[in-house]
Protein backbone atom coordinates (compact mmCIF):
# COMPACT_ATOMS: atom_id res chain seq x y z
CA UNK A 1 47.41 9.40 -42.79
CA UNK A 2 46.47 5.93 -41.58
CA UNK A 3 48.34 3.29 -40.04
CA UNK A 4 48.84 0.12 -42.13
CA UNK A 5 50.40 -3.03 -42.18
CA UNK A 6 53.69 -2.25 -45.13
CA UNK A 7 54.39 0.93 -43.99
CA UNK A 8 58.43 0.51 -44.14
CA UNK A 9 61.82 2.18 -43.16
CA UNK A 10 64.90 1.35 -44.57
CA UNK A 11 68.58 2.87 -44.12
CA UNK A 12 72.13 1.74 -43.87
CA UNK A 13 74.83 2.21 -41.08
CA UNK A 14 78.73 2.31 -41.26
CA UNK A 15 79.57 0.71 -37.89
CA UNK A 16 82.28 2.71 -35.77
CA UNK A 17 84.11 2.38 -32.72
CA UNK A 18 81.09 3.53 -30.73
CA UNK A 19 78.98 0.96 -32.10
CA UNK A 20 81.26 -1.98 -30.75
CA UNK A 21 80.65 -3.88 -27.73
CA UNK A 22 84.00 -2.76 -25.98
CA UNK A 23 82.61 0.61 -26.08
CA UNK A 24 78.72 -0.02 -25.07
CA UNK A 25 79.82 -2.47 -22.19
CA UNK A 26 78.18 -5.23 -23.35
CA UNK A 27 80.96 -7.31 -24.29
CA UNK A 28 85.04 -7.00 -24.96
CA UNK A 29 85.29 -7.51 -28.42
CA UNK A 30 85.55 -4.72 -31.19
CA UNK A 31 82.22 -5.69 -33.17
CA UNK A 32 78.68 -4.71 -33.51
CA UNK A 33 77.36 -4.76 -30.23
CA UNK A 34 73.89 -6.22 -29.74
CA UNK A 35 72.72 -3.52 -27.77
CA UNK A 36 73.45 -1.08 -30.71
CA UNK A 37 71.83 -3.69 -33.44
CA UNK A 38 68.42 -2.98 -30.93
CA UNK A 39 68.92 0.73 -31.02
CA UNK A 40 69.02 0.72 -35.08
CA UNK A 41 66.06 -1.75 -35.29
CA UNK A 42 64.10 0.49 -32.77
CA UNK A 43 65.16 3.76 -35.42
CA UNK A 44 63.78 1.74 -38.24
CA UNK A 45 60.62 1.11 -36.49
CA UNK A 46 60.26 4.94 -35.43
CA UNK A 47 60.87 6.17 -39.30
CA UNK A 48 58.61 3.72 -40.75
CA UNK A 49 55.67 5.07 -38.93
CA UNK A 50 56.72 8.52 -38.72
CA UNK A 51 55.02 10.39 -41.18
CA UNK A 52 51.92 8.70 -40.83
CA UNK A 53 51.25 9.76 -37.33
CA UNK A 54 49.82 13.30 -36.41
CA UNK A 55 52.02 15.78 -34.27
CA UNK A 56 50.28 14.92 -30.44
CA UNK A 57 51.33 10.85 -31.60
CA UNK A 58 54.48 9.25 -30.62
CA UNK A 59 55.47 4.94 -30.23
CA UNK A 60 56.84 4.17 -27.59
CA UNK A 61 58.72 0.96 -27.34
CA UNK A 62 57.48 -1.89 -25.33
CA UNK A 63 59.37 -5.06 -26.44
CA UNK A 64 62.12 -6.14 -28.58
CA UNK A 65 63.02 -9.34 -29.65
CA UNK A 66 65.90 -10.13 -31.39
CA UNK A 67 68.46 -12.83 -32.80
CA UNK A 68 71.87 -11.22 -33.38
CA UNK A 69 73.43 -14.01 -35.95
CA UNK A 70 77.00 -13.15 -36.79
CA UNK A 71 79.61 -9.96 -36.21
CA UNK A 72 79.94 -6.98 -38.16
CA UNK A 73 83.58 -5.76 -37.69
CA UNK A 74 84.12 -1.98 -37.33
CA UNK A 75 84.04 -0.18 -40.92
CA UNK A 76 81.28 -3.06 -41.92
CA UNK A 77 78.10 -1.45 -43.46
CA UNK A 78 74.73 -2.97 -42.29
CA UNK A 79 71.56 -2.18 -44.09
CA UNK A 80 68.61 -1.95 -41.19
CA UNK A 81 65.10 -2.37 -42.63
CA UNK A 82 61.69 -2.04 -40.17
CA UNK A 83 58.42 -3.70 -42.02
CA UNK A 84 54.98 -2.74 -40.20
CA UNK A 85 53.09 -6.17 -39.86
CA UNK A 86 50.44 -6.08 -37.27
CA UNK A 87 48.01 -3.36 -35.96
CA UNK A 88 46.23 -4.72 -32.65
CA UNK A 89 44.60 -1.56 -31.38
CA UNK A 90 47.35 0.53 -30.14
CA UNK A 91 50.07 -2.31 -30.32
CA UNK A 92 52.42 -2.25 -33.31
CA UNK A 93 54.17 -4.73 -34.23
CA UNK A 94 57.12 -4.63 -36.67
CA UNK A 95 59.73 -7.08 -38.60
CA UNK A 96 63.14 -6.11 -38.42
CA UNK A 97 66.38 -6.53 -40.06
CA UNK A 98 69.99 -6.16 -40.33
CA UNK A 99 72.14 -7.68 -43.08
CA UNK A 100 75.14 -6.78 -44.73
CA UNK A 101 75.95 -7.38 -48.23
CA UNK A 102 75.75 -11.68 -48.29
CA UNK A 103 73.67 -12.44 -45.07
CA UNK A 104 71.65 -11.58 -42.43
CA UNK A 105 73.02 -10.21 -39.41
CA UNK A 106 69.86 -10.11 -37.04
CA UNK A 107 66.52 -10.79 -37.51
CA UNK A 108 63.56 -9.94 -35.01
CA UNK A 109 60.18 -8.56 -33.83
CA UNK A 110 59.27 -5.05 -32.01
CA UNK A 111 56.33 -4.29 -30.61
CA UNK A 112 55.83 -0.64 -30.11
CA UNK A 113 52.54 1.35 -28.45
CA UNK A 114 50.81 4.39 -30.13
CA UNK A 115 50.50 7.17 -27.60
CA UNK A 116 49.40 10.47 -27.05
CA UNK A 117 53.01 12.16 -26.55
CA UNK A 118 51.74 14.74 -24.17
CA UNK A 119 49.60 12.27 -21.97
CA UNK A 120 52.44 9.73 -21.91
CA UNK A 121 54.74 12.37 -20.66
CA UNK A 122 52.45 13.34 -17.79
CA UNK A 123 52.69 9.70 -16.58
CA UNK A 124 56.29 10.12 -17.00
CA UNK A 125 56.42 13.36 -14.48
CA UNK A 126 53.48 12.49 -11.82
């Protein structure tokens, strides 16, 4: 199947104590931890292209931009939605988004790289 601009992923996360930025070290308060909001965007991204690629094709991320806007408490369910807009050769580039039930929580951009998963992984090992 071809890669085009619409393919989408979409799926919601219950956050947890593991999600928090007390427990990811990127802060010392029990929310949503920005780190974690990338991770989820970066899953979206992944999913929405997934079943479009063939088995030797992977994306590999290569930049992430994105504007956390307000804290999600522990227990707070965020929905996390990935929109493929642009296809520049290789380069992907995807919309992202977390909200949870009245707003959005972050908003933002990844770019991710189509690669051959076995070539990429030689580069990886020498």
């Amino acid at each position: 199947m071809p890669l085009e601009p619409g393919l989408a992923a979409s799926f919601t996360h219950v956050v947890s104590d593991d999600d928090t930025a007390v427990a990811l070290g990127s802060g010392d308060v029990p929310v949503l931890a920005t780190p974690r909001v990338v991770a989820l965007a970066e899953r979206a991204t992944v999913a929405a292209v997934a079943a479009h690629l063939t088995d030797d094709l992977t994306t590999v991320g290569t930049r992430v931009e994105v504007d956390h806007l307000v804290p999600t408490p522990v227990g707070g369910t965020v929905t996390v939605d990935a929109v493929l807009e642009g296809i520049d050769g290789r380069r992907l580039t995807f919309g992202v988004r977390v909200s949870d039930d009245e707003r959005a929580v972050a908003t933002g951009t990844v770019t991710r790289v189509l690669v051959t998963r076995e070539r990429f992984l030689r580069t990886v090992h020498g």
